[in-house]
Protein backbone atom coordinates (compact mmCIF):
# COMPACT_ATOMS: atom_id res chain seq x y z
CA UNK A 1 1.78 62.05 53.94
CA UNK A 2 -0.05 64.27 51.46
CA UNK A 3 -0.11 63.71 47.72
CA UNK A 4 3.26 65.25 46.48
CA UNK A 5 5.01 63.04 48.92
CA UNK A 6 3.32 59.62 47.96
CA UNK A 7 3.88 60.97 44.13
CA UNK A 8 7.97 61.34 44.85
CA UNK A 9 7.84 58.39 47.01
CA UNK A 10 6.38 56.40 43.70
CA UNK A 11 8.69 58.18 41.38
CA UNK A 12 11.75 56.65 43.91
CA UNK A 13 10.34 53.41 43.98
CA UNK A 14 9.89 52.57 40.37
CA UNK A 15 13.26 54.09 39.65
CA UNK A 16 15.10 52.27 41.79
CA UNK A 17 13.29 49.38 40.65
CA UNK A 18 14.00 49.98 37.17
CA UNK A 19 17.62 50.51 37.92
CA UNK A 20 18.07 46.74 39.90
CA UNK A 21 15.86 45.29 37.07
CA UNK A 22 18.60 46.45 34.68
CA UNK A 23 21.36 45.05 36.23
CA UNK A 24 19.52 41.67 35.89
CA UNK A 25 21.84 39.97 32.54
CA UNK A 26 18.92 40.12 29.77
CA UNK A 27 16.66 42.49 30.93
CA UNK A 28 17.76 44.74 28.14
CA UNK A 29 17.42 42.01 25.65
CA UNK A 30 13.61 41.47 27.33
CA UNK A 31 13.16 45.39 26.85
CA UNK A 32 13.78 45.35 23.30
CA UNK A 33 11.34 42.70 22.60
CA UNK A 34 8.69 44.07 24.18
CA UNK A 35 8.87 47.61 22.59
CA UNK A 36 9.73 45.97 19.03
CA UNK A 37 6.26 43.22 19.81
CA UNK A 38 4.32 45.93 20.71
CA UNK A 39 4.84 48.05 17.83
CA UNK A 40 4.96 45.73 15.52
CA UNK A 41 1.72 43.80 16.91
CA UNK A 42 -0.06 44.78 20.15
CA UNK A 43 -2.15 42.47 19.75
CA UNK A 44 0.37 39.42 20.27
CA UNK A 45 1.61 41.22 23.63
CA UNK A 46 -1.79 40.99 24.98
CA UNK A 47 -1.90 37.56 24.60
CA UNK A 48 1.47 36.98 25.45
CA UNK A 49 0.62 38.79 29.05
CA UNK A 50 -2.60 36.77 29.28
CA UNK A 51 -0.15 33.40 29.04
CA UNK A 52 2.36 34.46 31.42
CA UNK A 53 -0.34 35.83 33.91
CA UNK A 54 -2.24 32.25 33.52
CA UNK A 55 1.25 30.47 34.17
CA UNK A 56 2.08 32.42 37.61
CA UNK A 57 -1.80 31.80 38.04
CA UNK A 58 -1.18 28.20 37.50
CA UNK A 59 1.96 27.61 39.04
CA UNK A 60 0.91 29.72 42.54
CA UNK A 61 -2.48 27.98 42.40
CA UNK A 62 -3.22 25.15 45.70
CA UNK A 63 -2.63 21.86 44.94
CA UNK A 64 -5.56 19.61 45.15
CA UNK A 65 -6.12 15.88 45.12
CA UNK A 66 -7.15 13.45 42.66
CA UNK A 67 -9.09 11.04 44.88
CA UNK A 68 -12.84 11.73 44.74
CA UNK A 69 -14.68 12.72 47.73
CA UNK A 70 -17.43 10.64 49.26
CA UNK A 71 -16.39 7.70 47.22
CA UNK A 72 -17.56 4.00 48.22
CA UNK A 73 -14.60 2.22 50.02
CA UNK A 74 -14.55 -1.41 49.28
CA UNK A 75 -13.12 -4.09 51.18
CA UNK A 76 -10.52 -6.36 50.19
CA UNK A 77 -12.69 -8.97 48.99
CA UNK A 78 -15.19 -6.93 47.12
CA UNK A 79 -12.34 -5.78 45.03
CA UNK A 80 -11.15 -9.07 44.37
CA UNK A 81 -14.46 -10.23 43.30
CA UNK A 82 -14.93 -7.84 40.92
CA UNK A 83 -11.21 -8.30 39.27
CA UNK A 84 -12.79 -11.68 38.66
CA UNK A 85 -15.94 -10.86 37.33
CA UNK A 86 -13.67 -8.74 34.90
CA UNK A 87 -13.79 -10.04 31.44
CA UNK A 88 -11.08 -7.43 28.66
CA UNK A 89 -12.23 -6.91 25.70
CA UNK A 90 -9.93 -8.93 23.36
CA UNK A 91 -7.33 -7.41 21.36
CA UNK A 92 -8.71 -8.71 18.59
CA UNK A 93 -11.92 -10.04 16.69
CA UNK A 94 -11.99 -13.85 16.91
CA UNK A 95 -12.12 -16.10 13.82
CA UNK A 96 -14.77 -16.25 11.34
CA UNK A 97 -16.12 -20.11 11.00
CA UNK A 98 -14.30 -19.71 7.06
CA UNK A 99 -11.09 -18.35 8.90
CA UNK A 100 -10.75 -21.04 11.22
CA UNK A 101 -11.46 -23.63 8.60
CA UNK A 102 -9.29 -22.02 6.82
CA UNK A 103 -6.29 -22.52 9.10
CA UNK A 104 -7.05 -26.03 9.38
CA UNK A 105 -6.95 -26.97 5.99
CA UNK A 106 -4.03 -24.52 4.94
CA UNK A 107 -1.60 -26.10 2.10
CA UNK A 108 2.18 -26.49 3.10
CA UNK A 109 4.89 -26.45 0.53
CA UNK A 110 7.98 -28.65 1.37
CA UNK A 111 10.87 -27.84 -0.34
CA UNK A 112 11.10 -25.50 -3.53
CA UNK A 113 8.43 -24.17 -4.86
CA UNK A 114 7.49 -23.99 -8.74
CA UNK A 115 4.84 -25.21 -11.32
CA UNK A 116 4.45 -28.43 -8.88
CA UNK A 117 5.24 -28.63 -5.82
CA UNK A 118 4.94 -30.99 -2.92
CA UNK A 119 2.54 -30.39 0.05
CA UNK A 120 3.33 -31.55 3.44
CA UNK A 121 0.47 -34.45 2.88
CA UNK A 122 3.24 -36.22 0.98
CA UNK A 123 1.12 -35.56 -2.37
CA UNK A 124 2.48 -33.46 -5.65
CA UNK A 125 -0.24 -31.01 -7.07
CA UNK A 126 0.05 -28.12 -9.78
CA UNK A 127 0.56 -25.14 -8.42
CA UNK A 128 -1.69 -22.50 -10.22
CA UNK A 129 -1.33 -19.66 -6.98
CA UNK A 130 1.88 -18.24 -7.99
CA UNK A 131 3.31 -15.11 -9.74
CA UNK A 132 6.14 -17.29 -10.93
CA UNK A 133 4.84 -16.46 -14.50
CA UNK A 134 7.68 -16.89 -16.64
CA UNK A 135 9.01 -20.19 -14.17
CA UNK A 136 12.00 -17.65 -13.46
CA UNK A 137 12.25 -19.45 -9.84
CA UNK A 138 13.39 -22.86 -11.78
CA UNK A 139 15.91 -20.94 -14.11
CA UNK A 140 19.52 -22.00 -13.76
CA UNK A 141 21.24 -19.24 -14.72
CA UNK A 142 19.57 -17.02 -11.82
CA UNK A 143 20.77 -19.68 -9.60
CA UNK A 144 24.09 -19.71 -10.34
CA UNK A 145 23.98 -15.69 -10.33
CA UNK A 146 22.79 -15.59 -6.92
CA UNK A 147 24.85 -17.89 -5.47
CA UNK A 148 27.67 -16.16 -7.16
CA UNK A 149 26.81 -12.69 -5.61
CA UNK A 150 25.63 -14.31 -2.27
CA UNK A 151 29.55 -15.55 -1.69
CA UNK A 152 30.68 -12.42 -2.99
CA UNK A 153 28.03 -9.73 -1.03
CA UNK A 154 26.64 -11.44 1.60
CA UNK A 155 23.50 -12.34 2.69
CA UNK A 156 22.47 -8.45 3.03
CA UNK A 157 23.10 -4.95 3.09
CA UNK A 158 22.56 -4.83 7.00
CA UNK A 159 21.85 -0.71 7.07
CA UNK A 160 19.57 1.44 5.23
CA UNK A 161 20.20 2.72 2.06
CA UNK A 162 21.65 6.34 2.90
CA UNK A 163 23.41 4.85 6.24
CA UNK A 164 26.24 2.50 4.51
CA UNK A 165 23.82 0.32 2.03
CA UNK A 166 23.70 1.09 -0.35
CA UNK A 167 26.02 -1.20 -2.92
CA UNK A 168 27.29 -1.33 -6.54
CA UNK A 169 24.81 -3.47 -7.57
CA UNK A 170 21.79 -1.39 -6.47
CA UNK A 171 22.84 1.61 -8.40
CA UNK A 172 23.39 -0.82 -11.61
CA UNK A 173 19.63 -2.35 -10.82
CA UNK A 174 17.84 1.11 -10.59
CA UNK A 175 20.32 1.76 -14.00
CA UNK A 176 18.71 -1.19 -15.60
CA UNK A 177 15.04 -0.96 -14.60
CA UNK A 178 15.01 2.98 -15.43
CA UNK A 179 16.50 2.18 -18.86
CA UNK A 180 14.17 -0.91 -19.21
CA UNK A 181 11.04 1.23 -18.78
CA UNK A 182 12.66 3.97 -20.58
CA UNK A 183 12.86 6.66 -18.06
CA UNK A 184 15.60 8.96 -16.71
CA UNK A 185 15.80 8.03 -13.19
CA UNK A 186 14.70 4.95 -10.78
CA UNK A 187 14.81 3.82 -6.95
CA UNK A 188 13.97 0.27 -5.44
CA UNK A 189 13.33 -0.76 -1.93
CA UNK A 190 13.62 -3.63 -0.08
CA UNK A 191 9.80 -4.64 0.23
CA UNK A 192 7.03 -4.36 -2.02
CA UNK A 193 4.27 -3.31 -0.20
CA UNK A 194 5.83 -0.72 1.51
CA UNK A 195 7.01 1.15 -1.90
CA UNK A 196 3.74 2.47 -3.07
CA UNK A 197 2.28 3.01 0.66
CA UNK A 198 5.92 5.47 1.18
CA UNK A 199 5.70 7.10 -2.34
CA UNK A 200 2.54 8.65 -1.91
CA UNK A 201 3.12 10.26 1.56
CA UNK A 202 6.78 11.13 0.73
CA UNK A 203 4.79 13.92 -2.15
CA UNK A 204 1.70 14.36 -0.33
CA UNK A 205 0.84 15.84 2.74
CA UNK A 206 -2.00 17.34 4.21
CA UNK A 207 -4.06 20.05 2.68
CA UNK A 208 -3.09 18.09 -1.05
CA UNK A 209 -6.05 16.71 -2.53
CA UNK A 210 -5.42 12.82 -3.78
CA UNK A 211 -7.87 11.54 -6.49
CA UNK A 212 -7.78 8.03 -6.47
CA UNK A 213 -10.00 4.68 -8.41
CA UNK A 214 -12.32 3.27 -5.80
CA UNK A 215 -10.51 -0.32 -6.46
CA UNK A 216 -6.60 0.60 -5.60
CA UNK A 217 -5.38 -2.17 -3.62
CA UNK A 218 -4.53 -2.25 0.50
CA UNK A 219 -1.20 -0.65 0.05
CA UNK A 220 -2.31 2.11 -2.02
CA UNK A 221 -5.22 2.42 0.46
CA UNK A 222 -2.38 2.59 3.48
CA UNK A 223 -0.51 5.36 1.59
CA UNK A 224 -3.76 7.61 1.16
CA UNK A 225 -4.25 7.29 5.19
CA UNK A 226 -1.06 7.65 6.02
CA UNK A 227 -0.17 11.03 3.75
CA UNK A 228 -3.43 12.49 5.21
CA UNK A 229 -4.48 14.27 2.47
CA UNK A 230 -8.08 15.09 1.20
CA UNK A 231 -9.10 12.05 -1.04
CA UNK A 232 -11.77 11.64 -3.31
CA UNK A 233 -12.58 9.04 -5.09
CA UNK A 234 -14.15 8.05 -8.18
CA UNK A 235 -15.99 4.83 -9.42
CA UNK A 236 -13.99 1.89 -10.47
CA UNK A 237 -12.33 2.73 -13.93
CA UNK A 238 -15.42 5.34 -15.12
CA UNK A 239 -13.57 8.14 -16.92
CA UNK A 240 -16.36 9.99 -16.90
CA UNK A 241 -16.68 10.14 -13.18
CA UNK A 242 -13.05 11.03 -12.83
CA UNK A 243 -13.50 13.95 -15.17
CA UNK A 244 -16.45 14.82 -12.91
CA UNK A 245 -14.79 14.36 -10.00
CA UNK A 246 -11.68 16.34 -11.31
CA UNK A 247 -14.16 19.27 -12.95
CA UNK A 248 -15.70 19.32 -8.86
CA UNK A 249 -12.20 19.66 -7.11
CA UNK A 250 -11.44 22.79 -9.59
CA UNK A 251 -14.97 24.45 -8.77
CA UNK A 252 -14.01 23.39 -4.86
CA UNK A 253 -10.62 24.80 -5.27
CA UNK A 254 -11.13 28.07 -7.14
CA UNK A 255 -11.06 30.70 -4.52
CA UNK A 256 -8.76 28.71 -2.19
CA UNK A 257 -4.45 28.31 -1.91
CA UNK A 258 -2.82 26.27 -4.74
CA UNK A 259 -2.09 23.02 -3.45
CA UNK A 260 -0.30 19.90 -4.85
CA UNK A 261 -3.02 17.26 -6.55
CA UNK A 262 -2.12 13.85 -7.71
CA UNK A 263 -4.53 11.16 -9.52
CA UNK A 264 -3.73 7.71 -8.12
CA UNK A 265 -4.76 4.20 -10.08
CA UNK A 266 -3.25 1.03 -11.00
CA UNK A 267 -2.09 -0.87 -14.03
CA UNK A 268 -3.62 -4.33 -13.77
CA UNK A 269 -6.13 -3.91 -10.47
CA UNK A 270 -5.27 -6.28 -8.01
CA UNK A 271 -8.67 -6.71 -6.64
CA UNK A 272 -10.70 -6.61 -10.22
CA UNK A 273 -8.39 -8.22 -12.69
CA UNK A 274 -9.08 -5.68 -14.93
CA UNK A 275 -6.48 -2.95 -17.08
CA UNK A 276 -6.55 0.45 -16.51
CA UNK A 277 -8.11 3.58 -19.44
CA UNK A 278 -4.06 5.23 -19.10
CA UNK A 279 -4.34 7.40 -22.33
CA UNK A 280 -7.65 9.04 -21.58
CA UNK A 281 -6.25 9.17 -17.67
CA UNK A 282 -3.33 11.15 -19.21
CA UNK A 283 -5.43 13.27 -21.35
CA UNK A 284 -7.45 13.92 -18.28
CA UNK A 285 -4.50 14.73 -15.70
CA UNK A 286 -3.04 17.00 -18.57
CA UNK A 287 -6.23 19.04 -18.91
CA UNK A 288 -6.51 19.65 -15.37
CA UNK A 289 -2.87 19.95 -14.22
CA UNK A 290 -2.66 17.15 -12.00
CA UNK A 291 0.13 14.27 -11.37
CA UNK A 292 -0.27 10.92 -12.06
CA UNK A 293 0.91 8.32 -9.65
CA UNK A 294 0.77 4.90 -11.22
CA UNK A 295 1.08 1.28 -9.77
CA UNK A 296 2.39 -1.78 -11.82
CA UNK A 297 2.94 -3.94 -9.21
CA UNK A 298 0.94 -6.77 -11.42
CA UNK A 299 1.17 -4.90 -14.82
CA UNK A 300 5.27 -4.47 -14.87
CA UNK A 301 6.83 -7.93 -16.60
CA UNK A 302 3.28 -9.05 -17.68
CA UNK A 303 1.79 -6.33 -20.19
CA UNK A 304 3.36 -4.89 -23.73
CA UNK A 305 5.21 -6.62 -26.12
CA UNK A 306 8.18 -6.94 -24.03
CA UNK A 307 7.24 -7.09 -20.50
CA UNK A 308 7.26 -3.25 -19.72
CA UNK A 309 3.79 -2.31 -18.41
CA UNK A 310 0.78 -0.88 -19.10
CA UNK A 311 2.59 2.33 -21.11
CA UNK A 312 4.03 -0.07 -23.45
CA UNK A 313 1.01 -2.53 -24.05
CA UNK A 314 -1.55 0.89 -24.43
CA UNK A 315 1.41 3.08 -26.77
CA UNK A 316 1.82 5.77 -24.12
CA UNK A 317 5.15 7.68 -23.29
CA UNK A 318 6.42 6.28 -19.88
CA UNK A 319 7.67 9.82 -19.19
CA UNK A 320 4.26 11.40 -19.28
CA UNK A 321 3.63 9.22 -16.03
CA UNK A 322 4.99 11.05 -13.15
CA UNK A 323 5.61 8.02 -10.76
CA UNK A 324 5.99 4.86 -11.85
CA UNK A 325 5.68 2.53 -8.75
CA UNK A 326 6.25 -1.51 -9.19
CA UNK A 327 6.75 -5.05 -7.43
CA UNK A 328 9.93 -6.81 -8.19
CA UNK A 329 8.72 -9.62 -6.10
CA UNK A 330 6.33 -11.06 -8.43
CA UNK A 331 6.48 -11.36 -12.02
CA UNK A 332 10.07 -11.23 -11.79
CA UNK A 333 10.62 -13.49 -9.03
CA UNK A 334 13.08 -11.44 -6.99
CA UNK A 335 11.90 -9.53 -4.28
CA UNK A 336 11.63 -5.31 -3.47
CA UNK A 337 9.90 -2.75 -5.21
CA UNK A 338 10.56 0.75 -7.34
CA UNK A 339 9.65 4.20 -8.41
CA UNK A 340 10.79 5.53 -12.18
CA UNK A 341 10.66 8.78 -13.34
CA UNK A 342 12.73 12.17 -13.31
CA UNK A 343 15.83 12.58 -11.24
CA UNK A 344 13.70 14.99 -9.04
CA UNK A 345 11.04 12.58 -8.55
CA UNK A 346 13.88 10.06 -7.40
CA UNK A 347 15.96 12.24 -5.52
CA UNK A 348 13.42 13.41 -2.81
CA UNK A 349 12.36 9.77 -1.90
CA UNK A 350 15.60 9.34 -1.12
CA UNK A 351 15.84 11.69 1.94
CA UNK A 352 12.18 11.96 2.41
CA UNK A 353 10.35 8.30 1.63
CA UNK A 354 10.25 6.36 5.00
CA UNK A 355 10.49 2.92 3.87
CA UNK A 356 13.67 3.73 1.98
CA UNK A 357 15.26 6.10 4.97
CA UNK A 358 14.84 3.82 7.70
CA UNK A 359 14.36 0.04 6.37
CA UNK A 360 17.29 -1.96 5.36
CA UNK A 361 18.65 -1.81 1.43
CA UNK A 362 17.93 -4.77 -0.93
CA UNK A 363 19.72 -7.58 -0.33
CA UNK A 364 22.61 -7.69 -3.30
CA UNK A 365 21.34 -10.90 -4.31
CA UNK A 366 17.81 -9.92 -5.08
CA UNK A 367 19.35 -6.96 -6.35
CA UNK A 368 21.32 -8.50 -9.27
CA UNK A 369 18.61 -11.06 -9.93
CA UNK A 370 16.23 -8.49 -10.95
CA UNK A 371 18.79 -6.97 -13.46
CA UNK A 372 19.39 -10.41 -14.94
CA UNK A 373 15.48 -11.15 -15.25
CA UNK A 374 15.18 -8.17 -17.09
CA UNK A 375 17.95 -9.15 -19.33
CA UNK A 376 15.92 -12.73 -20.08
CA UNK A 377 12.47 -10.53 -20.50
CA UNK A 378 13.95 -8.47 -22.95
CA UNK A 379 16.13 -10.87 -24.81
CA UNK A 380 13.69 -13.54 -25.05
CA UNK A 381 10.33 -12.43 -25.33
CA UNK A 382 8.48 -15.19 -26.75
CA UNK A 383 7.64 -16.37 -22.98
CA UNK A 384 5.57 -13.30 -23.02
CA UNK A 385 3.70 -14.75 -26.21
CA UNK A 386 3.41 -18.77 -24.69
CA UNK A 387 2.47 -16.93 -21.34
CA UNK A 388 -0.88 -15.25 -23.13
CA UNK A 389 -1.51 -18.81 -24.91
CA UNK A 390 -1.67 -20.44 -21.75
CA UNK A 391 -3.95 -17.69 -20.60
CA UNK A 392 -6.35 -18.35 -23.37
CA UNK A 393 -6.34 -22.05 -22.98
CA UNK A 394 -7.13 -21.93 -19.11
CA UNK A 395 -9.57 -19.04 -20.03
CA UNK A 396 -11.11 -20.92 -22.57
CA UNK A 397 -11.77 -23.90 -20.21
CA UNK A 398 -13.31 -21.68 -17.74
CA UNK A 399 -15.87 -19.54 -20.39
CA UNK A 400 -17.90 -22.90 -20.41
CA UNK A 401 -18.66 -22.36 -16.72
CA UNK A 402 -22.25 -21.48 -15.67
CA UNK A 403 -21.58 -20.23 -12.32
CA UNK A 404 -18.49 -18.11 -12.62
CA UNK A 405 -17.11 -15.44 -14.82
CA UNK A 406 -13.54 -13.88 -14.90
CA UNK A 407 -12.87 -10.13 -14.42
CA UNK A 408 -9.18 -10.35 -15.14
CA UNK A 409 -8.20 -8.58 -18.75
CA UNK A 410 -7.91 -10.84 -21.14
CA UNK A 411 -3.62 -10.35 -20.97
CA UNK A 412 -3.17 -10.63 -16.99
CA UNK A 413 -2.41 -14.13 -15.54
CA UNK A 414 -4.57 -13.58 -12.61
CA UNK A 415 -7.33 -15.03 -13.34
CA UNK A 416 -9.92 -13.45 -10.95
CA UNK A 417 -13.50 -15.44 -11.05
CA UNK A 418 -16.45 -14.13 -8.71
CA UNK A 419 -19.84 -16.14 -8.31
CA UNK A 420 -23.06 -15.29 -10.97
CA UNK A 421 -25.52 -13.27 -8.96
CA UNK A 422 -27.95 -15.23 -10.84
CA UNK A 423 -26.60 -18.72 -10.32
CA UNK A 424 -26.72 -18.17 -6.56
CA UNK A 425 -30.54 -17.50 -7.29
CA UNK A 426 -32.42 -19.95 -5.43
CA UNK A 427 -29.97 -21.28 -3.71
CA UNK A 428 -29.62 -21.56 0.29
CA UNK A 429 -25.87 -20.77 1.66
CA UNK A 430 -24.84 -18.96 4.71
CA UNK A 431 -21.72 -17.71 3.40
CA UNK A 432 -20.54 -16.86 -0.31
CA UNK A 433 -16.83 -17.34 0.94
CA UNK A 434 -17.38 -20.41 2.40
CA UNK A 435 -18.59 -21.48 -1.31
CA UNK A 436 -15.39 -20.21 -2.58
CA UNK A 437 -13.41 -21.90 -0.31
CA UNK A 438 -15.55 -25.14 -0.79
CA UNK A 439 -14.45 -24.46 -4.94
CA UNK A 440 -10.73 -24.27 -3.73
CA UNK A 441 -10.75 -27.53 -1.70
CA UNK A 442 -12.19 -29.82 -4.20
CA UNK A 443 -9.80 -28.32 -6.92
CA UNK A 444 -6.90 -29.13 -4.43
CA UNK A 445 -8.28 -32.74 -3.45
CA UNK A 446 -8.44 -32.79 -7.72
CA UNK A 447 -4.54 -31.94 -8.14
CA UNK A 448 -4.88 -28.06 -8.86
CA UNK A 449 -3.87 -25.46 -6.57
CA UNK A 450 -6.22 -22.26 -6.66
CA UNK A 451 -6.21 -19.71 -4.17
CA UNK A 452 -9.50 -17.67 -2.66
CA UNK A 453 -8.67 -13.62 -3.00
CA UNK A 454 -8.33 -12.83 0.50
CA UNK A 455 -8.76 -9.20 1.66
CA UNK A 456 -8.65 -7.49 5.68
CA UNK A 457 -11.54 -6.54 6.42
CA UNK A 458 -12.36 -3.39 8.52
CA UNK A 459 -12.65 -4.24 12.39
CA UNK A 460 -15.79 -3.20 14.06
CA UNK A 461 -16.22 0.41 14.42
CA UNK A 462 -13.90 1.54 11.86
CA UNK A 463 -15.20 3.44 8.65
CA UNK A 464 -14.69 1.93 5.29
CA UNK A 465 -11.86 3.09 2.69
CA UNK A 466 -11.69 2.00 -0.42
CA UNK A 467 -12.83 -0.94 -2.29
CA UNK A 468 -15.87 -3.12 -0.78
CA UNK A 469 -14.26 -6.07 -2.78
CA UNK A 470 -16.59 -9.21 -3.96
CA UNK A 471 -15.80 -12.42 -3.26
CA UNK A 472 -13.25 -14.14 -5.29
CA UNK A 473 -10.70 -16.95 -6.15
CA UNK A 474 -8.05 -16.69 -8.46
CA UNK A 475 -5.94 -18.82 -10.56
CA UNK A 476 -2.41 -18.08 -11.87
CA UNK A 477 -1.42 -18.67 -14.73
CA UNK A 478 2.56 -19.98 -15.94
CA UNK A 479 4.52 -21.03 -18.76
CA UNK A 480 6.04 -23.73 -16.29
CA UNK A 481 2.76 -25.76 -17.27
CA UNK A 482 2.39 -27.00 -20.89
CA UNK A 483 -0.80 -26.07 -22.78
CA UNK A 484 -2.31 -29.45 -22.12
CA UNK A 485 -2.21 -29.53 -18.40
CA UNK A 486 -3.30 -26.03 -18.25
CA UNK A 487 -6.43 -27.01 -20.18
CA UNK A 488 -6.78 -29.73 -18.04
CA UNK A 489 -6.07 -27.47 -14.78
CA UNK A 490 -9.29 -25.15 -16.22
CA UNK A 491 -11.25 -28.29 -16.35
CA UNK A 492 -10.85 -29.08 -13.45
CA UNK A 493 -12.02 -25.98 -11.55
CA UNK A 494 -14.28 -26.01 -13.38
CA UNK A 495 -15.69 -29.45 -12.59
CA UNK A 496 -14.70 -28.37 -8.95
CA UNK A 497 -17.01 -25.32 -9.62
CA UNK A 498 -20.19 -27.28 -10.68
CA UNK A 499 -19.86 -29.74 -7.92
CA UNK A 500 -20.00 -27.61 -5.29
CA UNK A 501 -22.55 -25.36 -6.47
CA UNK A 502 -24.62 -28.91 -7.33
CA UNK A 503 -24.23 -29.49 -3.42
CA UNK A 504 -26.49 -25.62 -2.71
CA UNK A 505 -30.41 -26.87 -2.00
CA UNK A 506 -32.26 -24.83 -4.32
């Protein structure tokens, strides 16, 4: 066969080839693409051809096994003596020696609880570790409401809010709390904690930048994980470090895409006590274009002349704070959480916040008795004044201690105390929590109830996020108590204070 022949032979071939492959249903479809591809971008039909060659490769390739060769064959009772030499690691870290006291010497409450309560020991004590502020849990006429809407709603909604939960009474609550703060538009969920950690990822995502106070509490801390965005933080309520901060992200960001930036902080720090700088925050976020996201999970009910936050107690326009993110499960005794602001703001956490997609609506019963403790916050709000005497008085007790000082503000009823550096000078302990919780036991065996700050500490291996907190106790502070025994309460931690720092060899 000379040349010609084999070139006509070739010329047959691929026609007839070409002609079958066309009858195949698609092939013209397949055609198109590749012509259009390889105009458009030769480039992606290389690669394309690379894949498909490397899956025939693949798929054509010899199996082979997974067992390795030459391996040492044990017997039947050399395996089973090493299963039993085995040891797992554990699941998790075992108890600290102040963690397993701890459990041993746990209070129980029996029956309600409230400004006293009784502990399972048979003996009555004065509770002073509750956010029952305003003794809303004792209040009659949130008693009868409840049981009113319990017989007529149920005991819950049984399906999340955009599947069937939503009820009359939750619209009329977000109604109430977005007129209460003074803001267009609100939405509650049915858990606290899980507001502000679903907030932040529901407007966040990766690539945003997050600038966020060192001291935000574990929730806030689980919603800056869980959005994945770039955080950085700056020190502990130093407005001069966030402008720095925020002046470093704009150099960072100045030849790179536009992305979405939101400063994070709280109201009343739940770790420090102490109030948040929220005018020169929202000078700040103004100047450099960023949105605020704001928790007043312990500021809502407590600060401003009428219970309505940090914007009302500091004078600053509730609807110059983006988010507005709250607890209704502790100053006003009901149970949930929310986030006020504009309709927008509102709108996309309903199809886009997890916690309030696919967790079960408010119960209607904690739902109405949030609207009716607004009603008594705003219609009566001289509890707000006796609440800040009682603050004083306790406070007052407390200043003449040696060994402690408070870093609460001088409004919040969480009274935060850490240990002196300089009274532990000296001294010999193994373990500053074990002092604390020393101070809480001899208050306790004295008729107060107290309460050591606890925090979750990272597990080994794990890098640290957030705030490195200090070792703490806490007292709460109600208007359930009169002025004398909360004087008397102070005393007494006190007292409780000196005698177990007396017990430290110096």
């Amino acid at each position: 066969m000379d040349l010609h022949d084999a070139y006509v032979l070739l010329n047959r071939s691929a026609g007839e080839l070409s002609t079958r492959f066309q009858r195949v249903p698609g092939s013209q479809i397949l055609l198109r693409y590749i012509k259009s591809s390889y105009q458009n971008d030769p480039v992606r039909s290389v690669v394309e051809l690379c894949l498909f060659l490397f899956a025939v490769r693949y798929l054509l390739a010899p199996r082979y096994s997974t067992t390795q060769k030459g391996a040492v064959e044990l017997t039947e009772d050399e395996i089973d003596e090493l299963v039993e030499d085995w040891t797992p690691e554990p699941l998790v870290p075992g108890l600290t020696e102040v963690e397993q006291a701890e459990n041993e010497k746990r209070p129980v409450i029996v029956g309600p609880t409230g400004p006293k309560v009784k502990l399972s020991n048979g003996r009555t004590v004065n509770n002073f570790a509750s956010y029952n502020f305003f003794n809303f849990v004792s209040n009659e006429l949130l008693k009868d409401r409840a049981v009113q809407v319990l017989r007529n709603y149920g005991v819950g909604a049984c399906g999340p809010p955009n599947f069937y939960g939503t009820q009359d009474v939750h619209m009329d609550t977000e109604r109430d709390i977005a007129k209460f703060l003074g803001v267009p538009a609100c939405i509650i969920y049915a858990q606290a904690f899980s507001t502000i950690s679903s907030v932040i990822p529901a407007f966040s995502k990766r690539g945003d930048i997050i600038v966020a106070d060192k001291a935000v509490n574990f929730a806030i801390q689980k919603g800056l994980q869980i959005s994945r965005s770039t955080i950085r933080w700056y020190e502990h309520n130093d407005m001069d470090d966030l402008e720095r901060v925020l002046e470093q992200v704009k150099k960072d960001m100045a030849r790179k895409p536009l992305t979405r930036r939101f400063i994070v902080t709280e109201g009343l720090f739940e770790n420090t006590g102490d109030i948040v700088d929220l005018p020169a925050i929202i000078e700040l976020k103004q100047r450099y274009k960023y949105r605020l996201i704001l928790d007043e999970s312990y500021s809502f009910g407590v600060l401003g002349r009428t219970g309505r936050g940090v914007t009302e107690h500091q004078n600053v326009d509730p609807q110059s704070v983006e988010m507005l993110v709250g607890s209704l499960a502790h100053s006003i005794c009901s149970g949930g959480g929310f986030c006020a602001g504009s309709p927008a703001v509102v709108d996309h956490q309903r199809i886009s916040s997890s916690a309030y997609v696919f967790s079960a609506a408010l119960p209607a019963m904690l739902a109405v008795t949030t609207s009716e403790t607004l009603k008594l916050l705003e219609g009566n709000p001289q509890v707000l004044t006796a609440l800040r005497e009682n603050i004083r008085a306790f406070r007052t007790q407390m200043d003449r201690c040696e060994y402690v000082e408070c870093t609460s503000a001088l409004d919040n009823p969480v009274c935060i105390f850490i240990l002196k550096r300089d009274g532990l000078e000296g001294r010999v302990f193994d373990n500053e929590e074990k002092i604390l919780m020393d101070i809480v036991d001899e208050a306790l065996a004295n008729g107060v109830m107290i309460s050591r700050v606890k925090h979750i500490h990272e597990t080994q291996g794990t890098k640290p996020f957030g705030w490195q907190c200090v070792p703490s106790f806490k007292a709460c502070i109600t208007i359930g108590h009169t002025k004398k025994e909360v004087e008397k309460a102070g005393s007494v931690v006190r007292q409780a204070v000196g005698k177990v720092m007396a017990r430290l060899k110096k």
